[in-house]
PDB file of N, CA and C in Angstrom:
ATOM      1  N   UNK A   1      96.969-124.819 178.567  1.00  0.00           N
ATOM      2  CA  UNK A   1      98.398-125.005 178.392  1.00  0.00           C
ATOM      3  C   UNK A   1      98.691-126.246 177.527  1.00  0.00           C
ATOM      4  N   UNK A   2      97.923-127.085 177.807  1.00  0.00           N
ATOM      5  CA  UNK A   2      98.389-128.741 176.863  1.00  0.00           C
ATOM      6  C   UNK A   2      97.346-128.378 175.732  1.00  0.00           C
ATOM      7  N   UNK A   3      96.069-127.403 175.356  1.00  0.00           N
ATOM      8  CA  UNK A   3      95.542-127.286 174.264  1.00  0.00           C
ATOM      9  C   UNK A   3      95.766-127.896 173.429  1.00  0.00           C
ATOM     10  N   UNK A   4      97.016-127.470 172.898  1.00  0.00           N
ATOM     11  CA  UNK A   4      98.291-127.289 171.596  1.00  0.00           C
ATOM     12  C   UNK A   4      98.788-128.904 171.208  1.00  0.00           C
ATOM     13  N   UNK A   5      98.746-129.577 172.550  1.00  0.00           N
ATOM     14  CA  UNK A   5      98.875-131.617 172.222  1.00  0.00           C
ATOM     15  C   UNK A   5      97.943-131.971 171.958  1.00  0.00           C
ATOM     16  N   UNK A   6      96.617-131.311 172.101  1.00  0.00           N
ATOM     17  CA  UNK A   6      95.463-132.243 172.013  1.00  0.00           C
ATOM     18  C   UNK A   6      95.354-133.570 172.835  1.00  0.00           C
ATOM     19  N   UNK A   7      95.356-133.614 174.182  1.00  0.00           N
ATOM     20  CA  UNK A   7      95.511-134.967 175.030  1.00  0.00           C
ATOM     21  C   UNK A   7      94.024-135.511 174.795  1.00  0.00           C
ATOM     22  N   UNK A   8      92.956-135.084 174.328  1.00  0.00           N
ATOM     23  CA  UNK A   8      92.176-135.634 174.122  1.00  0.00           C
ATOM     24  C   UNK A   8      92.007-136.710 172.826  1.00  0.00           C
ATOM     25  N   UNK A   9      92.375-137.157 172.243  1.00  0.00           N
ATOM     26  CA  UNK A   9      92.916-137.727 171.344  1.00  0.00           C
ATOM     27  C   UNK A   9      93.320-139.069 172.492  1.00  0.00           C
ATOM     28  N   UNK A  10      93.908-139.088 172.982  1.00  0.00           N
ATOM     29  CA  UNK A  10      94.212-140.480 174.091  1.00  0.00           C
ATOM     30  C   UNK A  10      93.068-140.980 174.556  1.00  0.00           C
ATOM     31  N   UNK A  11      91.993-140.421 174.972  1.00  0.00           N
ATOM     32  CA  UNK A  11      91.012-140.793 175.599  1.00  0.00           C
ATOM     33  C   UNK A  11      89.687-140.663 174.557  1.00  0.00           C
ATOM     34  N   UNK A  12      89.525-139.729 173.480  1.00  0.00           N
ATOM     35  CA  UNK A  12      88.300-139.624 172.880  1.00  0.00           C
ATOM     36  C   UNK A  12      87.895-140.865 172.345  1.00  0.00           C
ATOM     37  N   UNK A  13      86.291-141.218 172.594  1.00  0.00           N
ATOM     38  CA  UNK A  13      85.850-142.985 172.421  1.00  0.00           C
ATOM     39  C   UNK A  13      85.820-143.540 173.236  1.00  0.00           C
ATOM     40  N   UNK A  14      86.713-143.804 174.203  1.00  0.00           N
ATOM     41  CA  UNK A  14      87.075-144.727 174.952  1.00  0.00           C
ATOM     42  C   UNK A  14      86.268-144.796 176.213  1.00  0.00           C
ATOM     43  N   UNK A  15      85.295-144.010 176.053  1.00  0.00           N
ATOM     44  CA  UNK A  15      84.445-144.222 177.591  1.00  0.00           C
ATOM     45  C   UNK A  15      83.072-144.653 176.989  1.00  0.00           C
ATOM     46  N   UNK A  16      82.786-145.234 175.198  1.00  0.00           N
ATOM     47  CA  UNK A  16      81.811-145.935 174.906  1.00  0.00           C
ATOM     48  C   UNK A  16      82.108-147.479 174.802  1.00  0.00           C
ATOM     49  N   UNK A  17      81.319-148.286 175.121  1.00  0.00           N
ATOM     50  CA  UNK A  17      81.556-149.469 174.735  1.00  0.00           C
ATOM     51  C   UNK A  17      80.307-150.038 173.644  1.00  0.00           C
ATOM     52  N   UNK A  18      80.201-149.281 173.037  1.00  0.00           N
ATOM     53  CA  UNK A  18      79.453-149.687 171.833  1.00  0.00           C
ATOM     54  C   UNK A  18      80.075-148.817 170.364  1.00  0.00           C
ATOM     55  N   UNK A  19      80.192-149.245 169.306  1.00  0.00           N
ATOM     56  CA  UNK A  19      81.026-148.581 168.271  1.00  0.00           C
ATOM     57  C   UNK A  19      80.388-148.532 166.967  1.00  0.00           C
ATOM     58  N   UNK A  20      78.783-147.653 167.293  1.00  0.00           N
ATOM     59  CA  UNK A  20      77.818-147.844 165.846  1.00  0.00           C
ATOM     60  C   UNK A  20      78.558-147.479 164.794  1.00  0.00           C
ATOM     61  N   UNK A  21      79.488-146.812 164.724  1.00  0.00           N
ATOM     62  CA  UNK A  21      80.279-146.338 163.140  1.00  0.00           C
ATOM     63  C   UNK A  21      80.829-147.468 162.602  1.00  0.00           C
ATOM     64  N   UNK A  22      81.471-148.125 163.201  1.00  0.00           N
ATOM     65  CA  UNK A  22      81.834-150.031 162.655  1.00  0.00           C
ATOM     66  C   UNK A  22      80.974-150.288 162.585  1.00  0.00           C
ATOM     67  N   UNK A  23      79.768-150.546 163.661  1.00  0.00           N
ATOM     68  CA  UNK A  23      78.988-151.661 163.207  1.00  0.00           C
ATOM     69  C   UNK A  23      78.179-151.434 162.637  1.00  0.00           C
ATOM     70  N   UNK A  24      78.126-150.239 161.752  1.00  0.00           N
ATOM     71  CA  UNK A  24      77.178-149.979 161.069  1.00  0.00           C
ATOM     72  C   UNK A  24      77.518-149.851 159.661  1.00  0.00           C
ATOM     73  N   UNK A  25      79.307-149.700 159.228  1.00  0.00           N
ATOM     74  CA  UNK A  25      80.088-150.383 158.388  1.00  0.00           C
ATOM     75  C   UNK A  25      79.992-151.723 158.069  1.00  0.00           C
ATOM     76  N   UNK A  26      80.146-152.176 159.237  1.00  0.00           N
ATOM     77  CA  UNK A  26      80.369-153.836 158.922  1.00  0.00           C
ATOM     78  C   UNK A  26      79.576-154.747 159.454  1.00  0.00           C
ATOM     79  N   UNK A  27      79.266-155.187 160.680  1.00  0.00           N
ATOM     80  CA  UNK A  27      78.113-156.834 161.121  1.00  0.00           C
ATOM     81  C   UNK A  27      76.470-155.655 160.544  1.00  0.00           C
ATOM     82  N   UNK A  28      76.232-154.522 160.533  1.00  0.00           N
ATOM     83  CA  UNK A  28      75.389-154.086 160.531  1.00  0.00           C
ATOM     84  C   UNK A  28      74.803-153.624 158.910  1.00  0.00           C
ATOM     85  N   UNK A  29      76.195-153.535 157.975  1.00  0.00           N
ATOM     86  CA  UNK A  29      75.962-152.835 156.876  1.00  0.00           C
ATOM     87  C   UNK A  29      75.074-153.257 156.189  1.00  0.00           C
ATOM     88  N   UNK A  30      74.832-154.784 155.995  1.00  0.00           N
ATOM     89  CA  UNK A  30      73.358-154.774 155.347  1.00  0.00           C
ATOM     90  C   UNK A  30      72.200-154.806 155.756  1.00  0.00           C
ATOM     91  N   UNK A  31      72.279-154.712 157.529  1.00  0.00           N
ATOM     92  CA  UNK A  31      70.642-154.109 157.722  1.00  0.00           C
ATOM     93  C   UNK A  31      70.430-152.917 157.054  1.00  0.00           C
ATOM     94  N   UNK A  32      71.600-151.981 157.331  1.00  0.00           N
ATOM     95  CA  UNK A  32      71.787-150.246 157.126  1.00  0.00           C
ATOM     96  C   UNK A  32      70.910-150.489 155.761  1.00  0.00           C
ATOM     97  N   UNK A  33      71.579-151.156 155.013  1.00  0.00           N
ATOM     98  CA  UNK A  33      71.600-151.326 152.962  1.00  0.00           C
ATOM     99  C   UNK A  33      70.032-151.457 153.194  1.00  0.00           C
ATOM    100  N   UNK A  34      69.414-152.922 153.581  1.00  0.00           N
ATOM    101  CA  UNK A  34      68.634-153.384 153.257  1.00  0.00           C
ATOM    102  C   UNK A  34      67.215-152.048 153.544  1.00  0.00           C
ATOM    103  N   UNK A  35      67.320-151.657 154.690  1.00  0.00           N
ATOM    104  CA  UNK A  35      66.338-150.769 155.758  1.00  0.00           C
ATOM    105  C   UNK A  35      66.370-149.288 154.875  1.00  0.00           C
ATOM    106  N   UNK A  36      67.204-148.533 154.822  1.00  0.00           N
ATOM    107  CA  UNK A  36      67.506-147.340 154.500  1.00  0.00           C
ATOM    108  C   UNK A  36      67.478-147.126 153.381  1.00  0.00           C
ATOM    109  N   UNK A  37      67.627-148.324 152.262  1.00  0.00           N
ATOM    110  CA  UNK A  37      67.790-148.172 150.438  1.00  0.00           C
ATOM    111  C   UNK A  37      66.798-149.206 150.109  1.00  0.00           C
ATOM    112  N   UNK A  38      65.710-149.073 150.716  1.00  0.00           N
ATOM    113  CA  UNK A  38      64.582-149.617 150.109  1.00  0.00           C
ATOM    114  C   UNK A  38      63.444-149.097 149.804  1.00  0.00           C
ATOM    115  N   UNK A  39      63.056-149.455 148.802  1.00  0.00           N
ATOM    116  CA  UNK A  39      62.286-148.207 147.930  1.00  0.00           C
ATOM    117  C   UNK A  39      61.159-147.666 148.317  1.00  0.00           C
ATOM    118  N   UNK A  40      60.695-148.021 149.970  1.00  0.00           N
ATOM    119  CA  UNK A  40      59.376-147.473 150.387  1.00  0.00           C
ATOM    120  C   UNK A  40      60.663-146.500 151.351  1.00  0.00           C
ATOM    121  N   UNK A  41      61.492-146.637 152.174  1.00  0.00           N
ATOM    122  CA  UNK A  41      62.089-145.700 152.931  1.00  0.00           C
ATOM    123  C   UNK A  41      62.724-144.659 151.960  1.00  0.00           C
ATOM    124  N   UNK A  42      63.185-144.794 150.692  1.00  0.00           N
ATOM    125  CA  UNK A  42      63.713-143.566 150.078  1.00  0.00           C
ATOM    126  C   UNK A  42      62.395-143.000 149.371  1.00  0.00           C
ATOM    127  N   UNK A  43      61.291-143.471 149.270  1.00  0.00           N
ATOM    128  CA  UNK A  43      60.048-142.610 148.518  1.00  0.00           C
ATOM    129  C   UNK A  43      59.170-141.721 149.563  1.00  0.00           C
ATOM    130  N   UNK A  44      59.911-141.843 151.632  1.00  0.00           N
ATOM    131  CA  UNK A  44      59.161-140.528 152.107  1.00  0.00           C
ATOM    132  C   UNK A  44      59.151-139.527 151.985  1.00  0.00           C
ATOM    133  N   UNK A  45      57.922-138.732 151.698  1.00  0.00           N
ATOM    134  CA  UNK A  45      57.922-137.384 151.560  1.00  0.00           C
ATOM    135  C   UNK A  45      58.873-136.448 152.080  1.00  0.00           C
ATOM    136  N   UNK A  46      59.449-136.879 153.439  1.00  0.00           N
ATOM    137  CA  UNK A  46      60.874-136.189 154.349  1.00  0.00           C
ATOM    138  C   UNK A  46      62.425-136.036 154.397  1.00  0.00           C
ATOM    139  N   UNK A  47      62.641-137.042 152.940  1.00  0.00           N
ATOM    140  CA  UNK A  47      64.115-137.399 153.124  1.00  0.00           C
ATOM    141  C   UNK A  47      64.320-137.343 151.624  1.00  0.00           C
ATOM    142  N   UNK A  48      64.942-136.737 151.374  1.00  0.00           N
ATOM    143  CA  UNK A  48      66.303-136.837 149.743  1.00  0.00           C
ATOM    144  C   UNK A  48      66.844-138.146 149.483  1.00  0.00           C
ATOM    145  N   UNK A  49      65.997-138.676 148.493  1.00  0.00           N
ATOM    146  CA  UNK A  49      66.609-139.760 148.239  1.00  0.00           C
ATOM    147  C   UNK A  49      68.096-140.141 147.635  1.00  0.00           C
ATOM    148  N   UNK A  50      68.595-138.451 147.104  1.00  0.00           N
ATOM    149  CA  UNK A  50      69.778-138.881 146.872  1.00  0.00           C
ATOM    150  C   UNK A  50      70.970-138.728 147.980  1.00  0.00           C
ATOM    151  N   UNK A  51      70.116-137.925 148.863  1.00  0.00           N
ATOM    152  CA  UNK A  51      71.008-137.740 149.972  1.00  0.00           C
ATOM    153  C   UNK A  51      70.858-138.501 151.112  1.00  0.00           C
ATOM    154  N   UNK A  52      70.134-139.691 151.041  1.00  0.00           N
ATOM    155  CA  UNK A  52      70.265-141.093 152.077  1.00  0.00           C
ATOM    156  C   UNK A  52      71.434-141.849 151.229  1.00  0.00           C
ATOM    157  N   UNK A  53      70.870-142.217 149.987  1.00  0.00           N
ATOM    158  CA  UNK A  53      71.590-142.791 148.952  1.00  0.00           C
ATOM    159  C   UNK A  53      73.497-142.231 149.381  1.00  0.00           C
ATOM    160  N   UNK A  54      73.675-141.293 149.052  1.00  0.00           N
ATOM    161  CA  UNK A  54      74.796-140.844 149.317  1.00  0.00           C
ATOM    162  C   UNK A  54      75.285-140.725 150.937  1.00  0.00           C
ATOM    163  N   UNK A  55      74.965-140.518 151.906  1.00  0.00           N
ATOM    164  CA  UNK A  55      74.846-140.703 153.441  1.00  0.00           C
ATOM    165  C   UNK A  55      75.454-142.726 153.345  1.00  0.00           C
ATOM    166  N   UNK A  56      73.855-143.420 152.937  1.00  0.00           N
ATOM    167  CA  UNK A  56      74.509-145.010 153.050  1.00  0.00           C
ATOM    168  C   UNK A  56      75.777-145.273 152.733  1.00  0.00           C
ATOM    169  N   UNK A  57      75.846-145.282 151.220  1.00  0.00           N
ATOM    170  CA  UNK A  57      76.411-145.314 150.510  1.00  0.00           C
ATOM    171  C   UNK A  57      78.227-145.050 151.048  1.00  0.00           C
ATOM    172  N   UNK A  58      78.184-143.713 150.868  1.00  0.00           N
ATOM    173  CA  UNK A  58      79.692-143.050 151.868  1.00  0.00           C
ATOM    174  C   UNK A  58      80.051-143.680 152.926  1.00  0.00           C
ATOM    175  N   UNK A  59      78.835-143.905 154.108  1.00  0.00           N
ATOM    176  CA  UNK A  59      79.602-144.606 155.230  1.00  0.00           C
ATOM    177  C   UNK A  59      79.835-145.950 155.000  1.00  0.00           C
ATOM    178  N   UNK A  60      79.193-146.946 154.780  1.00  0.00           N
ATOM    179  CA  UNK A  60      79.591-147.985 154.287  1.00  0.00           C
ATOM    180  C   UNK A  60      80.507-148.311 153.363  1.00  0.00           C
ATOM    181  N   UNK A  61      80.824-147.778 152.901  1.00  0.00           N
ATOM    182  CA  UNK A  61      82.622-147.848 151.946  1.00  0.00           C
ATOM    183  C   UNK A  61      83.522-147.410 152.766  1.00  0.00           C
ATOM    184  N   UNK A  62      83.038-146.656 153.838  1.00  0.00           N
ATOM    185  CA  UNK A  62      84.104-145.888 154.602  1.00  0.00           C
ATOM    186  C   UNK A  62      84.528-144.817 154.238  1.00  0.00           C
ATOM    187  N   UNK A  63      84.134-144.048 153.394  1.00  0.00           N
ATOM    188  CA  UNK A  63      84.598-142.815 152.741  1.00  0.00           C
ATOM    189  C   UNK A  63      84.113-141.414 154.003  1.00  0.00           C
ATOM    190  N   UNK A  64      83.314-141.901 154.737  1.00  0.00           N
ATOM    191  CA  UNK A  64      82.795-140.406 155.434  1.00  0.00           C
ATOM    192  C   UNK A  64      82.283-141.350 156.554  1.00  0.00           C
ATOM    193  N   UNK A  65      82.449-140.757 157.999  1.00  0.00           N
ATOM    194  CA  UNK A  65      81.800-140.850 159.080  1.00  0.00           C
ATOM    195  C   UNK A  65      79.907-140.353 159.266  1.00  0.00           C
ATOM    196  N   UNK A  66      78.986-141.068 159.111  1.00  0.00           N
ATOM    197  CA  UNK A  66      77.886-140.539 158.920  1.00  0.00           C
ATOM    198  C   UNK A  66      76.782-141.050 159.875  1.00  0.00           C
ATOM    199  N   UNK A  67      77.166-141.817 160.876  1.00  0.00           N
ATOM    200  CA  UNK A  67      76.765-142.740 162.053  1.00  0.00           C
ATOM    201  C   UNK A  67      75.659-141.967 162.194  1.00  0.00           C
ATOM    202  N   UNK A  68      75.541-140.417 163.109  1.00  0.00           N
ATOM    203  CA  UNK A  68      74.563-139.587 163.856  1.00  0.00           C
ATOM    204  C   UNK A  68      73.717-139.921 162.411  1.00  0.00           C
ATOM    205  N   UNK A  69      73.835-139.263 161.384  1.00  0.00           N
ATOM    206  CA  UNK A  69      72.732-139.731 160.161  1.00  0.00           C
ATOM    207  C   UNK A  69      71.716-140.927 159.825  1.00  0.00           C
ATOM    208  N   UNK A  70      72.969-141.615 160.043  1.00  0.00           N
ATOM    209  CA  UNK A  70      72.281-143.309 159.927  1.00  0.00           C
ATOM    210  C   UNK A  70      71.543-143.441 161.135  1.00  0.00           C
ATOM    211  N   UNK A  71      71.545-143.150 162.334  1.00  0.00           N
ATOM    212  CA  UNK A  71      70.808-143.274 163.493  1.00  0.00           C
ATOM    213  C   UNK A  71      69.931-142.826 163.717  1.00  0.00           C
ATOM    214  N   UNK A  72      69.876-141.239 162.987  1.00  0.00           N
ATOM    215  CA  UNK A  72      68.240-140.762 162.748  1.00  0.00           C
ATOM    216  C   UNK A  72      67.353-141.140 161.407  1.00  0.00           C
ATOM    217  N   UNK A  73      67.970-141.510 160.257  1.00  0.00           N
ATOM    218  CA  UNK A  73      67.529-142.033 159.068  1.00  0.00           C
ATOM    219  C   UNK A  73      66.677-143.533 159.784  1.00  0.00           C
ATOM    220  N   UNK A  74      67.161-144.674 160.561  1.00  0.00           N
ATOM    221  CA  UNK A  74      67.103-145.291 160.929  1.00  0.00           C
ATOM    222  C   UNK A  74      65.913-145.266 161.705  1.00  0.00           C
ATOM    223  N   UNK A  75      65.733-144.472 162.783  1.00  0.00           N
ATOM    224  CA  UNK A  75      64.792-144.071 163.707  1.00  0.00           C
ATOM    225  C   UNK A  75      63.546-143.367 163.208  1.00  0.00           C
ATOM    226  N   UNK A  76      63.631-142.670 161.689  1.00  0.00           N
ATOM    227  CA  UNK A  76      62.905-142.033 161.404  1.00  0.00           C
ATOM    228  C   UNK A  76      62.047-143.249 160.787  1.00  0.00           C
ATOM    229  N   UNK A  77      62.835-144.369 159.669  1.00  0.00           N
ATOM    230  CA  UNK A  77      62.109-145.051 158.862  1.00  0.00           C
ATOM    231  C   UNK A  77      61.653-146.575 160.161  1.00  0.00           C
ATOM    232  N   UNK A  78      62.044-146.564 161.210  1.00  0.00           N
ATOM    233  CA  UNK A  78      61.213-147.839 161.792  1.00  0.00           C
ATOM    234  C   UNK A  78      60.238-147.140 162.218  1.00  0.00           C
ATOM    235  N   UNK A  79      60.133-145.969 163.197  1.00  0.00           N
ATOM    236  CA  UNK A  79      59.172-144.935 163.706  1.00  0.00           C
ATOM    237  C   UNK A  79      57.708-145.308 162.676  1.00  0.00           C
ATOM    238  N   UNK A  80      58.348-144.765 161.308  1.00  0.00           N
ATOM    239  CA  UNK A  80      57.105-144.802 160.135  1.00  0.00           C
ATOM    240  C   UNK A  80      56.535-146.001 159.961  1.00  0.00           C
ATOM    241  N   UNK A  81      57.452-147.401 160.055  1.00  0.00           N
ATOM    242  CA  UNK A  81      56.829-148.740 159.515  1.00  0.00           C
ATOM    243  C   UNK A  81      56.155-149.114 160.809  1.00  0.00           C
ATOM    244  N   UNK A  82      56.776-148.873 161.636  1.00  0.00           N
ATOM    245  CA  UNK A  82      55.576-149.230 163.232  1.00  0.00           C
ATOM    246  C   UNK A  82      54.213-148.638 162.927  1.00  0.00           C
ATOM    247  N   UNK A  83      54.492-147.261 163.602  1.00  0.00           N
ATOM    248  CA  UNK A  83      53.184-146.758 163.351  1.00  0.00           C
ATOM    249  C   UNK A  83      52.346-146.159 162.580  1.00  0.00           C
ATOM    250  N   UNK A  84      53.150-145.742 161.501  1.00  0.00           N
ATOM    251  CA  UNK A  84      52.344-144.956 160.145  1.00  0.00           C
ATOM    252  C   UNK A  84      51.933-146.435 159.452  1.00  0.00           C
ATOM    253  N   UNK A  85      52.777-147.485 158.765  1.00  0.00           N
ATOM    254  CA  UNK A  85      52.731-148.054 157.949  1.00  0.00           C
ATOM    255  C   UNK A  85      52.002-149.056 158.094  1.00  0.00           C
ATOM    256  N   UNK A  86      52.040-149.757 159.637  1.00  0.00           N
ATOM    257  CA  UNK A  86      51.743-151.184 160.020  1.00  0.00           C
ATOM    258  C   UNK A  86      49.448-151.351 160.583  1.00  0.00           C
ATOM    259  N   UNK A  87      49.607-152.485 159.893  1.00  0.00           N
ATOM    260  CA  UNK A  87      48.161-152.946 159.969  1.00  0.00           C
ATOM    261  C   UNK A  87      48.172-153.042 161.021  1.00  0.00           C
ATOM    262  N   UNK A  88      47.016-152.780 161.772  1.00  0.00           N
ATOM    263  CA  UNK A  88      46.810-153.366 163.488  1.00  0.00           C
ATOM    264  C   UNK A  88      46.465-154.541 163.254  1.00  0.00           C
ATOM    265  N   UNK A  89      47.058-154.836 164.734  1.00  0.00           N
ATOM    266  CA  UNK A  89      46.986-156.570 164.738  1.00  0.00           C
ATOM    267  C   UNK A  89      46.170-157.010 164.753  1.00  0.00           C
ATOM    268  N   UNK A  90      45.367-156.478 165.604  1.00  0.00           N
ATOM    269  CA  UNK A  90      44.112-157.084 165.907  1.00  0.00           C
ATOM    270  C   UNK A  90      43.039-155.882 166.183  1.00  0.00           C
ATOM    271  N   UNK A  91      41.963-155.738 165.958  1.00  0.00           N
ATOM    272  CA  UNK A  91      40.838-154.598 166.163  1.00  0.00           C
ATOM    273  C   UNK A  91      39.713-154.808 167.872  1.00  0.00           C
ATOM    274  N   UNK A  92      39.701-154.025 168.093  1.00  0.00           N
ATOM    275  CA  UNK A  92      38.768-154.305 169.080  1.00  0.00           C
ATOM    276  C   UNK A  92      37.369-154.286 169.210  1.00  0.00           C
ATOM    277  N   UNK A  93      36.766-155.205 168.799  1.00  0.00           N
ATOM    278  CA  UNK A  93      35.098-155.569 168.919  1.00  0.00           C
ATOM    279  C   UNK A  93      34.635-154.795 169.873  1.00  0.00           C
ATOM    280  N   UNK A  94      33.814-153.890 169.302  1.00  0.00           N
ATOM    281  CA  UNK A  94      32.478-153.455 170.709  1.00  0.00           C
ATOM    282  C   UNK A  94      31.706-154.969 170.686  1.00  0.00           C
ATOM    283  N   UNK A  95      31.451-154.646 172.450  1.00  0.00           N
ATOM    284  CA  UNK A  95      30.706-155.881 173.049  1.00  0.00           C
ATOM    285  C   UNK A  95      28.706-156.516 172.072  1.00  0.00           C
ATOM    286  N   UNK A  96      28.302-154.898 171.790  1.00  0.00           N
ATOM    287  CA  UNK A  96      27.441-155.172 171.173  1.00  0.00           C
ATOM    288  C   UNK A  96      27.359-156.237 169.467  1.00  0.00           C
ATOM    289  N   UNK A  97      28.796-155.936 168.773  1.00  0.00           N
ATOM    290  CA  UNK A  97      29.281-156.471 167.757  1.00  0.00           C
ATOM    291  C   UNK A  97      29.400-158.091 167.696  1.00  0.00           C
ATOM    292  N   UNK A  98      30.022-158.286 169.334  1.00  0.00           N
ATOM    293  CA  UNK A  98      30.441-159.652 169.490  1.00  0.00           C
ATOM    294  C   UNK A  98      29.386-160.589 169.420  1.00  0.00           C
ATOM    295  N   UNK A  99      28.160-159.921 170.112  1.00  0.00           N
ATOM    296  CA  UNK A  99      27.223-160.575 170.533  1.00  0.00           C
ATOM    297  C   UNK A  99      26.006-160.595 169.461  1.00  0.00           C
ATOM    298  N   UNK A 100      26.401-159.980 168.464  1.00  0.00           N
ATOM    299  CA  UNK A 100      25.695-160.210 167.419  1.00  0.00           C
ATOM    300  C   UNK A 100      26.320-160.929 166.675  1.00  0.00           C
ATOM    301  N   UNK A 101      27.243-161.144 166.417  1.00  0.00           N
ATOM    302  CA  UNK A 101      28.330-162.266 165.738  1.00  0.00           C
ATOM    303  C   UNK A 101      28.107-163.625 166.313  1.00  0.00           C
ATOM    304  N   UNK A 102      27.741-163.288 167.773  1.00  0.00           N
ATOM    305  CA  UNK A 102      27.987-164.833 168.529  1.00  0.00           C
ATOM    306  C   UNK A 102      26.548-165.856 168.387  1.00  0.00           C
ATOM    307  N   UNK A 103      25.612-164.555 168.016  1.00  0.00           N
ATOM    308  CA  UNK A 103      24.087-165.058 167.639  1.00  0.00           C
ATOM    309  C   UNK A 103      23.561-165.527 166.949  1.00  0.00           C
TER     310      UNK A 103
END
Protein backbone atom coordinates (compact mmCIF):
# COMPACT_ATOMS: atom_id res chain seq x y z
CA UNK A 1 0.00 0.00 0.00
CA UNK A 2 2.83 2.74 0.86
CA UNK A 3 4.97 0.96 -2.18
CA UNK A 4 4.08 4.03 -4.30
CA UNK A 5 6.02 6.64 -1.32
CA UNK A 6 8.86 4.65 -1.23
CA UNK A 7 9.29 4.98 2.80
CA UNK A 8 12.38 3.35 2.35
CA UNK A 9 14.19 6.22 1.27
CA UNK A 10 13.86 7.56 5.12
CA UNK A 11 15.70 4.84 6.46
CA UNK A 12 17.96 3.37 3.48
CA UNK A 13 21.87 3.71 4.94
CA UNK A 14 21.07 4.53 8.05
CA UNK A 15 21.58 1.28 9.86
CA UNK A 16 25.50 1.48 8.55
CA UNK A 17 27.85 3.37 10.41
CA UNK A 18 30.59 3.20 8.09
CA UNK A 19 30.21 5.16 4.57
CA UNK A 20 32.96 3.46 2.07
CA UNK A 21 31.39 5.48 -0.95
CA UNK A 22 32.69 8.88 0.79
CA UNK A 23 35.45 7.55 2.09
CA UNK A 24 36.54 6.19 -0.67
CA UNK A 25 35.79 9.60 -2.57
CA UNK A 26 37.45 11.54 -0.16
CA UNK A 27 39.96 10.72 3.29
CA UNK A 28 40.46 7.47 1.17
CA UNK A 29 40.73 8.68 -2.53
CA UNK A 30 44.31 8.55 -2.76
CA UNK A 31 44.89 5.26 -1.26
CA UNK A 32 42.01 4.13 -3.91
CA UNK A 33 44.41 6.33 -6.73
CA UNK A 34 47.60 5.26 -5.40
CA UNK A 35 46.68 1.11 -4.89
CA UNK A 36 44.30 0.52 -7.83
CA UNK A 37 46.18 2.88 -10.70
CA UNK A 38 49.42 1.54 -10.24
CA UNK A 39 51.03 0.01 -12.89
CA UNK A 40 51.68 -3.50 -11.36
CA UNK A 41 47.72 -3.62 -10.20
CA UNK A 42 46.42 -2.49 -13.72
CA UNK A 43 49.02 -5.00 -15.64
CA UNK A 44 47.01 -8.30 -13.89
CA UNK A 45 46.21 -10.73 -16.16
CA UNK A 46 42.34 -10.46 -14.46
CA UNK A 47 41.27 -6.96 -14.70
CA UNK A 48 40.71 -4.32 -17.74
CA UNK A 49 42.83 -1.82 -17.31
CA UNK A 50 40.62 0.50 -18.85
CA UNK A 51 37.86 -0.55 -16.91
CA UNK A 52 39.57 -0.05 -13.30
CA UNK A 53 40.87 3.15 -14.87
CA UNK A 54 37.32 4.18 -15.59
CA UNK A 55 35.60 2.43 -12.27
CA UNK A 56 38.56 4.79 -10.16
CA UNK A 57 38.40 7.37 -12.03
CA UNK A 58 34.21 7.86 -12.11
CA UNK A 59 33.90 7.29 -8.46
CA UNK A 60 36.29 9.59 -7.32
CA UNK A 61 35.00 12.64 -9.24
CA UNK A 62 31.76 11.49 -8.13
CA UNK A 63 30.30 10.87 -11.39
CA UNK A 64 29.07 7.10 -10.59
CA UNK A 65 28.62 5.14 -7.36
CA UNK A 66 31.24 2.24 -7.77
CA UNK A 67 32.12 1.39 -3.98
CA UNK A 68 31.08 -2.71 -4.34
CA UNK A 69 33.88 -2.41 -7.35
CA UNK A 70 36.43 -0.60 -5.52
CA UNK A 71 36.06 -3.15 -2.65
CA UNK A 72 36.64 -6.09 -4.76
CA UNK A 73 39.33 -4.36 -7.08
CA UNK A 74 40.86 -3.59 -3.71
CA UNK A 75 40.67 -7.07 -2.18
CA UNK A 76 41.67 -8.62 -5.28
CA UNK A 77 45.02 -6.43 -5.69
CA UNK A 78 46.17 -6.70 -1.72
CA UNK A 79 45.12 -10.59 -1.84
CA UNK A 80 47.88 -10.66 -4.91
CA UNK A 81 50.67 -8.37 -3.20
CA UNK A 82 50.39 -10.52 0.10
CA UNK A 83 50.55 -13.68 -1.26
CA UNK A 84 51.31 -13.97 -4.95
CA UNK A 85 53.74 -11.03 -4.99
CA UNK A 86 55.50 -10.82 -1.54
CA UNK A 87 59.08 -12.35 -0.67
CA UNK A 88 58.91 -14.53 2.42
CA UNK A 89 60.22 -13.11 5.27
CA UNK A 90 62.09 -15.35 6.45
CA UNK A 91 62.80 -19.19 5.16
CA UNK A 92 62.94 -22.04 7.34
CA UNK A 93 66.33 -23.88 7.83
CA UNK A 94 66.20 -27.68 8.03
CA UNK A 95 67.99 -28.54 11.29
CA UNK A 96 70.58 -30.49 9.25
CA UNK A 97 71.40 -27.03 7.23
CA UNK A 98 71.81 -25.12 10.49
CA UNK A 99 74.21 -27.32 11.78
CA UNK A 100 76.28 -27.33 8.97
CA UNK A 101 76.31 -23.59 8.83
CA UNK A 102 77.00 -23.53 12.57
CA UNK A 103 80.22 -25.82 11.86
Amino acid sequence: MLAGLKPERLFLGRHKFYHFRLWYRDALSRYVRDTLLDSRALARPYVSRARVEQVVNGHLHGRANHTIEIHKLLTLELVHRCFLDAQPAHRIESPARLTALAG
